[in-house]
Protein backbone atom coordinates (compact mmCIF):
# COMPACT_ATOMS: atom_id res chain seq x y z
CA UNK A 1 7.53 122.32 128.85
CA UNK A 2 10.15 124.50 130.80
CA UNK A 3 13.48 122.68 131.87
CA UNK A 4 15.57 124.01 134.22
CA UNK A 5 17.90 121.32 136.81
CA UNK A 6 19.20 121.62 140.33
CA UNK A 7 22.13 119.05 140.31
CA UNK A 8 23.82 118.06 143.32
CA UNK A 9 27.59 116.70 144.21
CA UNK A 10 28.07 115.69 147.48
CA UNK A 11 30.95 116.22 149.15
CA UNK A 12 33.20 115.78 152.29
CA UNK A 13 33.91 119.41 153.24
CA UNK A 14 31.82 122.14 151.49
CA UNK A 15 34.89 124.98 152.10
CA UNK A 16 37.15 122.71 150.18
CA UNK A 17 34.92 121.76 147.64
CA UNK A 18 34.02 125.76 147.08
CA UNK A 19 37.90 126.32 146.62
CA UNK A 20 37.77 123.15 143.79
CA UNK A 21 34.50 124.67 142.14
CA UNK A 22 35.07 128.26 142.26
CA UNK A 23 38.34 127.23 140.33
CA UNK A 24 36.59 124.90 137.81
CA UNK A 25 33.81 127.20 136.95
CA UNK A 26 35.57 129.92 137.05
CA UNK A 27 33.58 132.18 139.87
CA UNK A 28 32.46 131.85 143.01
CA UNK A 29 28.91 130.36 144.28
CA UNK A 30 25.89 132.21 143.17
CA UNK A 31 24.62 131.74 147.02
CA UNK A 32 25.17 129.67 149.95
CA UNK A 33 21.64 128.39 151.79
CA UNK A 34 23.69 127.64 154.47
CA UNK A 35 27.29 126.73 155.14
CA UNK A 36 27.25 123.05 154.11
CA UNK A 37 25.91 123.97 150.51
CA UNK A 38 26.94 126.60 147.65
CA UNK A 39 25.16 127.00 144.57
CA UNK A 40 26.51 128.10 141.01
CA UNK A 41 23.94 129.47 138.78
CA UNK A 42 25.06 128.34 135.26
CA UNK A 43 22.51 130.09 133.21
CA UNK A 44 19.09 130.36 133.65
CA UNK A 45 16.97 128.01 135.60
CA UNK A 46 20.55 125.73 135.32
CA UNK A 47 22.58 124.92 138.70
CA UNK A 48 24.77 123.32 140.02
CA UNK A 49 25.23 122.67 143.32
CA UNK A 50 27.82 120.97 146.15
CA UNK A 51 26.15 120.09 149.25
CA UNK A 52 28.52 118.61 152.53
CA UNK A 53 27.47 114.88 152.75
CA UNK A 54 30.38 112.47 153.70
CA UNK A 55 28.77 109.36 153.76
CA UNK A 56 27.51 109.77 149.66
CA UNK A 57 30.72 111.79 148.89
CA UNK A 58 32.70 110.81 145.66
CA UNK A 59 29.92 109.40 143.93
CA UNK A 60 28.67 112.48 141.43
CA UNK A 61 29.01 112.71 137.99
CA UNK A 62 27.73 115.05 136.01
CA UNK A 63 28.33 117.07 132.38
CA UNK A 64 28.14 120.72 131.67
CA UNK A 65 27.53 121.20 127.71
CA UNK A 66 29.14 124.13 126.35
CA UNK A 67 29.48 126.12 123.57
CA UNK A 68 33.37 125.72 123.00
CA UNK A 69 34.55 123.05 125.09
CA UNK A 70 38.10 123.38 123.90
CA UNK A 71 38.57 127.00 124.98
CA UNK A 72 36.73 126.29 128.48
CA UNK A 73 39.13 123.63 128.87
CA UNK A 74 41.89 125.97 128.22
CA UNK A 75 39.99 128.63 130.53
CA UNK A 76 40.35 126.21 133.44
CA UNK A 77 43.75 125.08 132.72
CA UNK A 78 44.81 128.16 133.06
CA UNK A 79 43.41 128.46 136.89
CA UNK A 80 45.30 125.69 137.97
CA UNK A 81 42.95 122.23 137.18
CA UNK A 82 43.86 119.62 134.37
CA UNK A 83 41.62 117.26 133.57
CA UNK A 84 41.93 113.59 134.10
CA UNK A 85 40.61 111.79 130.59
CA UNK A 86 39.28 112.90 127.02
CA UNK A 87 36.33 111.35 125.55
CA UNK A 88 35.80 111.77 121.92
CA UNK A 89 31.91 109.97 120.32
CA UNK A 90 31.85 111.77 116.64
CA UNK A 91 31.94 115.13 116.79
CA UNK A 92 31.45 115.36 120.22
CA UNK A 93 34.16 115.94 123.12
CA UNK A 94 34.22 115.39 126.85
CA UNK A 95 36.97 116.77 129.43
CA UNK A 96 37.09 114.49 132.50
CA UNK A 97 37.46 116.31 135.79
CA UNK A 98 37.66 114.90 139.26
CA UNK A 99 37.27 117.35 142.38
CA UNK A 100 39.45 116.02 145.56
CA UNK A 101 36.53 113.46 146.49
CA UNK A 102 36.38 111.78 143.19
CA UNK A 103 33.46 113.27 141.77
CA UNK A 104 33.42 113.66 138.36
CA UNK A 105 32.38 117.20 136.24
CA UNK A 106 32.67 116.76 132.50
CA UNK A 107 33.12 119.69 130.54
CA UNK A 108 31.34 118.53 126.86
CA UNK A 109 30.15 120.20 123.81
CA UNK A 110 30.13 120.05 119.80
CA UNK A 111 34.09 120.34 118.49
CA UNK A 112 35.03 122.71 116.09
CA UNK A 113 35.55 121.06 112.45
CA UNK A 114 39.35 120.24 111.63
CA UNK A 115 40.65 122.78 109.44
């Protein structure tokens, strides 16, 4: 079986939220179906997306697993975001971020072994 995901955050004002996720994930939207939605193509068949929907705005949460989580933290700390909470289960880490309408984007992967 293939897997690929479309995941959605809604949000209050898509131009703010583009500003907020452009930062986070380091580039801008892969394409924008219309101007109350942007799309980020994370690697293939893998989005993420933020679409402009007030009344359910706030309430996403979602993960992105990466390779080094500990350098893409440091990647987006140094354009400006900090994250909110750190998560440790075993040799597994999660960097808590919340965008301005209190969604929440973890940035999670395997941690390097202690040297």
């Amino acid at each position: 079986m293939a897997v690929g995901i479309f995941a959605g955050i809604p949000v209050r004002d898509c131009g703010s939220a583009v500003e907020w996720y452009t930062r986070l994930l380091g580039t801008g939207p892969s394409f924008r179906p219309h101007e109350a939605e942007a799309v980020w193509q994370l690697a293939e068949d893998r989005y993420v997306y933020v679409v402009e929907d007030s009344a359910r705005a706030g309430g996403g949460v979602c993960l992105i697993w990466v390779d080094d989580p500990e350098a893409e933290v440091d990647r987006i700390a140094g354009r400006g975001l900090r994250p909110v909470d750190r998560e440790q289960h075993g040799d597994v880490g999660k960097w808590v971020f919340r965008d301005p309408d209190g969604n929440e984007t973890g940035i999670g992967g395997e941690l390097a072994p202690a040297s």
